[in-house]
N, C-alpha and C. Protein backbone atom coordinates (compact mmCIF):
# COMPACT_ATOMS: atom_id res chain seq x y z
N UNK A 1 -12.57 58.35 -54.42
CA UNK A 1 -11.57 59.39 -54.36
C UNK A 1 -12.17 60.59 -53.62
N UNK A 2 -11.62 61.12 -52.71
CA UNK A 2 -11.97 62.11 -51.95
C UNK A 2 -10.65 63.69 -52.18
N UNK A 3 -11.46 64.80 -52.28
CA UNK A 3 -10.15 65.96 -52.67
C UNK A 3 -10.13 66.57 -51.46
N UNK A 4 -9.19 66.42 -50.47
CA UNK A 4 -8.67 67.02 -49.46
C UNK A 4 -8.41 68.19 -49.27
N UNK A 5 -7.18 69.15 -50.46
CA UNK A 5 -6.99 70.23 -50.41
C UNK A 5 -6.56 70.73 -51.93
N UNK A 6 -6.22 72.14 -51.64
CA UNK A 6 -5.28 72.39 -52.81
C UNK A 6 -4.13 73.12 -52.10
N UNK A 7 -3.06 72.07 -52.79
CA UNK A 7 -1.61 72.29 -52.53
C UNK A 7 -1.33 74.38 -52.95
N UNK A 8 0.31 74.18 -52.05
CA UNK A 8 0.67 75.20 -52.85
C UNK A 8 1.96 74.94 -53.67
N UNK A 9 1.86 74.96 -54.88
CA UNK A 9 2.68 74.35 -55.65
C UNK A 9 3.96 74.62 -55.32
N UNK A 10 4.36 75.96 -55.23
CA UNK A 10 5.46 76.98 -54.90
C UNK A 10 5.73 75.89 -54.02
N UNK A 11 5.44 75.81 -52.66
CA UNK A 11 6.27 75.12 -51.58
C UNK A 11 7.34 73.47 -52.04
N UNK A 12 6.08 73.10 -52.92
CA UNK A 12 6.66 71.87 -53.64
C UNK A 12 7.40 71.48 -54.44
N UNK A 13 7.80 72.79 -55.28
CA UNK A 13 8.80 72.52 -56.58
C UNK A 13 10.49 72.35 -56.30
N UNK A 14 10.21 71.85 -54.26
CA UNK A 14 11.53 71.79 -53.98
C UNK A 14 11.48 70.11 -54.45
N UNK A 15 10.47 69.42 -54.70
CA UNK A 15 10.63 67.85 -54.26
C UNK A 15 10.30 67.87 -56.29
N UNK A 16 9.73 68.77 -56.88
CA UNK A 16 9.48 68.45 -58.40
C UNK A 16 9.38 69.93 -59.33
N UNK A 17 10.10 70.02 -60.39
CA UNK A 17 9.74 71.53 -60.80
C UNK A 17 8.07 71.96 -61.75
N UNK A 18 7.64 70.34 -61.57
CA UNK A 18 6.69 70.49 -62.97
C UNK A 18 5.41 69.58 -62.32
N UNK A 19 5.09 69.95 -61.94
CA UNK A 19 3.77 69.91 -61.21
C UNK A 19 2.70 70.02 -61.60
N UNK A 20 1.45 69.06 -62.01
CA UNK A 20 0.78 69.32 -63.23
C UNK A 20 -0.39 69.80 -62.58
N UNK A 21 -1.03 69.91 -61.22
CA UNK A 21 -1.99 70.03 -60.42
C UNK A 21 -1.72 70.43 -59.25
N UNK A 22 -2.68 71.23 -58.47
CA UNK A 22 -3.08 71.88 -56.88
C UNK A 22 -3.94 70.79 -55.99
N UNK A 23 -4.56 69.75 -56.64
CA UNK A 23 -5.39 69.23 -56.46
C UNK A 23 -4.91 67.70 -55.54
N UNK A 24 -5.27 67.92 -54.35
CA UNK A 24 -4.31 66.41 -53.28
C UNK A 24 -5.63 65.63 -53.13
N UNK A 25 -5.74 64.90 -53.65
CA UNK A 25 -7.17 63.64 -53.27
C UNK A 25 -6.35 62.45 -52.39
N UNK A 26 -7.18 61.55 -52.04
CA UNK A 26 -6.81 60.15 -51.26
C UNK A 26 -7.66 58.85 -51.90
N UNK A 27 -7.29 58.09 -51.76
CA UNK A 27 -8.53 57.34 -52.53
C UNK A 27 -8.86 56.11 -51.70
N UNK A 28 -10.18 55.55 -52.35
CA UNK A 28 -10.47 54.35 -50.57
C UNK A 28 -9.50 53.62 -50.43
N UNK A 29 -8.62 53.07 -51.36
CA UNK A 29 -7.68 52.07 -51.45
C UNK A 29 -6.52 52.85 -50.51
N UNK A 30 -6.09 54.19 -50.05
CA UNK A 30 -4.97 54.56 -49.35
C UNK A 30 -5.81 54.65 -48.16
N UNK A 31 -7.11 55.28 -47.66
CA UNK A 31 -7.63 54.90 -46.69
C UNK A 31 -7.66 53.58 -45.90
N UNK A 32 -8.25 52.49 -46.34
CA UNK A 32 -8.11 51.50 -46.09
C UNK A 32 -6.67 50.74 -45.46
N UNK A 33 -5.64 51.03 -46.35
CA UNK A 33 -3.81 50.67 -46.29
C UNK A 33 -3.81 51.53 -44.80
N UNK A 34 -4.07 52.24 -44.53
CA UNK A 34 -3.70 53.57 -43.16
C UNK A 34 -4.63 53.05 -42.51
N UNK A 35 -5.55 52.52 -42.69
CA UNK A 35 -6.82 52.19 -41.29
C UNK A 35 -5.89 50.35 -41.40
N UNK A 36 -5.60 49.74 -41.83
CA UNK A 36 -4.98 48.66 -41.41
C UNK A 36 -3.33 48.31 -41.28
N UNK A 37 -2.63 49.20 -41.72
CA UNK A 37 -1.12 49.46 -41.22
C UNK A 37 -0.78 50.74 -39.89
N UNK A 38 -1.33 50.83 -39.81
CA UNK A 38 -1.72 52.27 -38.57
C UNK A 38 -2.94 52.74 -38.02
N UNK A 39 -3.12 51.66 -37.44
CA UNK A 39 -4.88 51.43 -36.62
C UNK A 39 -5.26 52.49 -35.62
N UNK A 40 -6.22 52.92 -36.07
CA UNK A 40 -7.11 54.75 -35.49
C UNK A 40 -5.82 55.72 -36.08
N UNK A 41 -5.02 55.76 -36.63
CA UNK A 41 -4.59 57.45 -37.15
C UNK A 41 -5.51 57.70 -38.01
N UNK A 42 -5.97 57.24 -38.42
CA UNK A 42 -6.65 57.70 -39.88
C UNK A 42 -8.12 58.29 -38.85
N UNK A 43 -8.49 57.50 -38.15
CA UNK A 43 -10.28 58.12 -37.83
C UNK A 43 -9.52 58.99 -36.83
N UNK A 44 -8.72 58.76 -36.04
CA UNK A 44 -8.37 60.02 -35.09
C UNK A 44 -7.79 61.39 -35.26
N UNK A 45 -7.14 61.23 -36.60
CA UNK A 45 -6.50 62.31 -37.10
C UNK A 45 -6.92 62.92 -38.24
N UNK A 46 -7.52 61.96 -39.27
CA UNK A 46 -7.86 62.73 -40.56
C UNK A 46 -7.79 64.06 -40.79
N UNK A 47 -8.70 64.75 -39.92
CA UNK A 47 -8.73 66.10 -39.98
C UNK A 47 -7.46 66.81 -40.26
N UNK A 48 -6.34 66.05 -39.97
CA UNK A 48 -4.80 67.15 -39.57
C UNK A 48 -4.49 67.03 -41.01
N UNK A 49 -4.69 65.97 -42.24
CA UNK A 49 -4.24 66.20 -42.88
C UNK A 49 -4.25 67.43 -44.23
N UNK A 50 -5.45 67.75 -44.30
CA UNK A 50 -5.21 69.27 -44.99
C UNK A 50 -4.01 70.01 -44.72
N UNK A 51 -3.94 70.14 -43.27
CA UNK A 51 -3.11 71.00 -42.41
C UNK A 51 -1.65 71.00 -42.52
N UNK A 52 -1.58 69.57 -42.62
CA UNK A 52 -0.57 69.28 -42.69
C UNK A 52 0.46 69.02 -44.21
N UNK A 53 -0.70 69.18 -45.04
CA UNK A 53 -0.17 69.69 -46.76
C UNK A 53 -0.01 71.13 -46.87
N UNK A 54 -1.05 72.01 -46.49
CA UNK A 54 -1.14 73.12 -46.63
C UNK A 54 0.29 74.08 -45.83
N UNK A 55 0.58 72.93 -44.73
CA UNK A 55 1.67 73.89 -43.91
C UNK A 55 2.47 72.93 -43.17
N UNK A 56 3.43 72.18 -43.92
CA UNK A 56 4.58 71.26 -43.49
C UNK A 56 5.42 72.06 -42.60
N UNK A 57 5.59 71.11 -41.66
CA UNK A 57 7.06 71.79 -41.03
C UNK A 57 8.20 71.86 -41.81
N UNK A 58 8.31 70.30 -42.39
CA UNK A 58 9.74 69.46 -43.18
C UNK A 58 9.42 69.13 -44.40
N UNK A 59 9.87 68.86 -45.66
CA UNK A 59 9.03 68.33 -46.62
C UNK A 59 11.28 67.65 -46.53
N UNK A 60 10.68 66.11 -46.77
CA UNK A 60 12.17 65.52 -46.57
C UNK A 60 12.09 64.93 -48.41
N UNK A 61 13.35 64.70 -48.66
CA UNK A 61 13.31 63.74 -49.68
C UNK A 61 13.07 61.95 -49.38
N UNK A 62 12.48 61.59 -50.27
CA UNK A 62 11.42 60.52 -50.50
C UNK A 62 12.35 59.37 -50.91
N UNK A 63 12.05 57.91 -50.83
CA UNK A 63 12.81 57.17 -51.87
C UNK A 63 12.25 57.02 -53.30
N UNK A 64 11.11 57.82 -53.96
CA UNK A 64 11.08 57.49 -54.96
C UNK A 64 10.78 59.09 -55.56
N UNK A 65 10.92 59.14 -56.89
CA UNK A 65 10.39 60.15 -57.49
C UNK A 65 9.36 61.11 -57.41
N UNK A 66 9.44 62.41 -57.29
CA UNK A 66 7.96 62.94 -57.23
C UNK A 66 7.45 62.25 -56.55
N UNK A 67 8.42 62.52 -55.30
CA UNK A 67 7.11 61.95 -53.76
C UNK A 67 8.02 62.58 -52.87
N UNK A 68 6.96 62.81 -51.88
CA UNK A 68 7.60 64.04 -50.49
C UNK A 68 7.14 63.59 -49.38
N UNK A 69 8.38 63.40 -48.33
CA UNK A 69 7.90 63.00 -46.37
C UNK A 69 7.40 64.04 -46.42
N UNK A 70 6.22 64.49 -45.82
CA UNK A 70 5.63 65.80 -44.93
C UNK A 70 6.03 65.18 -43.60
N UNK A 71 6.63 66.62 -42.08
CA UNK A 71 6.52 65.92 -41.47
C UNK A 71 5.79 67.34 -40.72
N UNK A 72 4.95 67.12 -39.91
CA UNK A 72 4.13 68.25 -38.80
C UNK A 72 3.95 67.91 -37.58
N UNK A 73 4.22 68.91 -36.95
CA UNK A 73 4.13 68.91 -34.93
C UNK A 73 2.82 69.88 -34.89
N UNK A 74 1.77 69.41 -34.09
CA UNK A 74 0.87 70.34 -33.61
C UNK A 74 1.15 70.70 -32.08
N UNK A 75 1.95 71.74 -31.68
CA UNK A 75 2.43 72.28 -30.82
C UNK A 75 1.12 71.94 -29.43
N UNK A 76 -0.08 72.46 -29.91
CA UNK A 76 -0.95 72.08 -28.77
C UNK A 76 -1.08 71.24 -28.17
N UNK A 77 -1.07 69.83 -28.90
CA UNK A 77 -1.05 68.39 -28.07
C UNK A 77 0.27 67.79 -28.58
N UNK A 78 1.29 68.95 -28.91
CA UNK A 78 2.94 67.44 -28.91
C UNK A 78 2.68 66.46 -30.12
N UNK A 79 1.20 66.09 -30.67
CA UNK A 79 1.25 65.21 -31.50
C UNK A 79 2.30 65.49 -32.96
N UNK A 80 3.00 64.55 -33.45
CA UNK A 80 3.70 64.49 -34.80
C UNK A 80 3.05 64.08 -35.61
N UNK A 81 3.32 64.17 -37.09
CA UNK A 81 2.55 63.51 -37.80
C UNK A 81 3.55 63.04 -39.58
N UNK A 82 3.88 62.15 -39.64
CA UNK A 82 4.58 61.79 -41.30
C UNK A 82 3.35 61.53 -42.46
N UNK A 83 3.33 62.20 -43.52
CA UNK A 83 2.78 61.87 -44.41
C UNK A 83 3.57 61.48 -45.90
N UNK A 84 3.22 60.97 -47.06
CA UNK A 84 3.79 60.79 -47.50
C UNK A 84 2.80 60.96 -49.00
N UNK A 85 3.32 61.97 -49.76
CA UNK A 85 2.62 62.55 -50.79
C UNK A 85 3.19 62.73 -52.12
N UNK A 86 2.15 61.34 -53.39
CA UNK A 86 3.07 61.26 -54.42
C UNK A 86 2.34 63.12 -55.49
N UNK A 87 3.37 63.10 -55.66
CA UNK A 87 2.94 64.58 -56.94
C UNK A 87 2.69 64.27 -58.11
N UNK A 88 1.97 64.57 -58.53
CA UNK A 88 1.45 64.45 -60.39
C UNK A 88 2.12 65.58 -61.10
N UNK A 89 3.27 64.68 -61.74
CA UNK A 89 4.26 64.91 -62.81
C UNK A 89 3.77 64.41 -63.98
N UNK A 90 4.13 64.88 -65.38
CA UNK A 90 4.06 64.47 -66.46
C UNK A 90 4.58 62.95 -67.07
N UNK A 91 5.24 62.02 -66.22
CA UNK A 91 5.36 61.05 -66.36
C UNK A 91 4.25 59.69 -65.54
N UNK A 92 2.99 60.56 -64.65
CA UNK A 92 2.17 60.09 -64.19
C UNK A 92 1.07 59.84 -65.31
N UNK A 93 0.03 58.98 -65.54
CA UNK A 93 -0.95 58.89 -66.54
C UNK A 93 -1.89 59.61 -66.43
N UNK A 94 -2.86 60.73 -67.38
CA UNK A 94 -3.82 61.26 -67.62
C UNK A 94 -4.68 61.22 -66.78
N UNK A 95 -5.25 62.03 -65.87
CA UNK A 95 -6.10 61.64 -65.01
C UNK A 95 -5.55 62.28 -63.28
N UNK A 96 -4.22 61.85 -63.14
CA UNK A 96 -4.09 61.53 -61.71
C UNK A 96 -3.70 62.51 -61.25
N UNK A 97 -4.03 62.67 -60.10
CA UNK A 97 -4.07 64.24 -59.00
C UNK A 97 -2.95 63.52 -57.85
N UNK A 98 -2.48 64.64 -57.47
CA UNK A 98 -1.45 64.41 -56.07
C UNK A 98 -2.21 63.86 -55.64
N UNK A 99 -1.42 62.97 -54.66
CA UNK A 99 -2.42 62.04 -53.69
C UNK A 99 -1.17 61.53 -52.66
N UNK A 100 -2.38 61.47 -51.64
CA UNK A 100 -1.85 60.87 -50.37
C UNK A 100 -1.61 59.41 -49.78
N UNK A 101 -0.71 58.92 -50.38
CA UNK A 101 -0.11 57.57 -50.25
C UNK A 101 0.25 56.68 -48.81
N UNK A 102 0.11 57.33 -47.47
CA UNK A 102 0.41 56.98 -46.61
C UNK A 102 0.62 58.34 -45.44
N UNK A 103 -0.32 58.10 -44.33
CA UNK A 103 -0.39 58.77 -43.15
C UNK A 103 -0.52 58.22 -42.27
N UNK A 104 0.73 58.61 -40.80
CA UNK A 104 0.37 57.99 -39.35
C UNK A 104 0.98 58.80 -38.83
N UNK A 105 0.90 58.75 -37.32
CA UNK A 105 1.37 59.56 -36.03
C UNK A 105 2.66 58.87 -35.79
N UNK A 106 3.65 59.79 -35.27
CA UNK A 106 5.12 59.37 -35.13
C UNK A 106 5.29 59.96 -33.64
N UNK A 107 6.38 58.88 -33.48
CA UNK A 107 7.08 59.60 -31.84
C UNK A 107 8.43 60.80 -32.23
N UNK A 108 8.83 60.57 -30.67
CA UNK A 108 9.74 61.96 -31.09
C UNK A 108 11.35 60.95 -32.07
N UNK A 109 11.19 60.09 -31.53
CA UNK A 109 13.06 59.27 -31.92
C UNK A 109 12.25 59.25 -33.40
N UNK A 110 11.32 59.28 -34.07
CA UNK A 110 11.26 59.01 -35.52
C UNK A 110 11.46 60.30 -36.09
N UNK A 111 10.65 61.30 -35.51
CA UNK A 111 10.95 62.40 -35.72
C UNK A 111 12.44 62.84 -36.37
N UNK A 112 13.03 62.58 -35.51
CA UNK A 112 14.61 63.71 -34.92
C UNK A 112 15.30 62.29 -36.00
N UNK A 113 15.09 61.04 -35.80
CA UNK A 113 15.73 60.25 -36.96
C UNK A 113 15.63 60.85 -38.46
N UNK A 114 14.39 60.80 -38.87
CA UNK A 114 14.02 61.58 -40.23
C UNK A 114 14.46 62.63 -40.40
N UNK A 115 14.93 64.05 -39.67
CA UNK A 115 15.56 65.02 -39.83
C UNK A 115 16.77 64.52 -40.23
N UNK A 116 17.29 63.70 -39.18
CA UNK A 116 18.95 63.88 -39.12
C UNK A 116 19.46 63.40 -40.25
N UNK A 117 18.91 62.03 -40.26
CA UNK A 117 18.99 61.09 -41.63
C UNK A 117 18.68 61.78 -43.04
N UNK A 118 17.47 62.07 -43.35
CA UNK A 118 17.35 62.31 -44.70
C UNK A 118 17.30 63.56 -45.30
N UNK A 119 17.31 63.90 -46.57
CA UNK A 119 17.28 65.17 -47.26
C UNK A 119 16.63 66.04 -47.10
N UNK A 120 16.83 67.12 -46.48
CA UNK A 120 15.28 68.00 -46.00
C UNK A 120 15.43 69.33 -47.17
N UNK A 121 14.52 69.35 -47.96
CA UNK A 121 14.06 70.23 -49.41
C UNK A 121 13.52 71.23 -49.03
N UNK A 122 12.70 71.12 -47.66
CA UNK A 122 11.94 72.35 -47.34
C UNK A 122 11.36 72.24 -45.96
N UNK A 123 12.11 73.67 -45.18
CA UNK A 123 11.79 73.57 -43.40
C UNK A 123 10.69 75.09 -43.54
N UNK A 124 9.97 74.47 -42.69
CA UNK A 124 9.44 76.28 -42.71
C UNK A 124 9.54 76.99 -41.87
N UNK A 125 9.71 78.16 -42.03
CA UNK A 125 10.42 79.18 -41.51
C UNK A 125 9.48 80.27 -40.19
């Protein structure tokens, strides 16, 4: 388990009101899933993801509970980026910290799909 950042809860209580932790870890097992479902985002990008918790463009609604699309544009290189981040709610077991369930680089048609299509909880301003 590796701890990436600390969230800001405030931004998040659009996707959950009860948030039991600040604390976003990843663990080898979601590493691994992202280095073999999305080959080099993970070693090419890692770095963005703090960045991209700490300061979402989009936070969309999720298909499951207490979980949030992040989506981020780094204006400098055009790159996009979807993440997908479950939250530690009180119906999670003792122990578990937000965590990062899935990260890769997106084009623009996924982009502008995910806006149009799904629930957006939180744009930033």
């Amino acid at each position: 388990m590796i701890k990436i950042c600390d969230l800001d809860i405030g931004i998040y209580r659009c996707v959950s009101s009860d948030i039991q932790t600040s604390e976003v870890i990843i663990t080898e097992e979601r590493i691994k899933h992202i280095q073999e479902d999305h080959p080099d985002d993970y070693e090419r990008y890692c770095s963005y993801i703090p960045l991209i918790i700490l300061e979402p463009d989009y936070i969309v609604e999720a298909n499951k509970a207490n979980t949030a699309v992040l989506l981020k544009e780094f204006t400098e290189n055009g790159e996009k980026f979807k993440l997908i981040l479950r939250l530690k709610t009180p119906d999670l077991p003792k122990g578990y910290k937000n965590s990062v369930i899935s990260f890769w680089r997106i084009g623009q048609t996924t982009w502008e799909k995910t806006i149009n299509n799904k629930k957006i909880l939180y744009k930033k301003e």
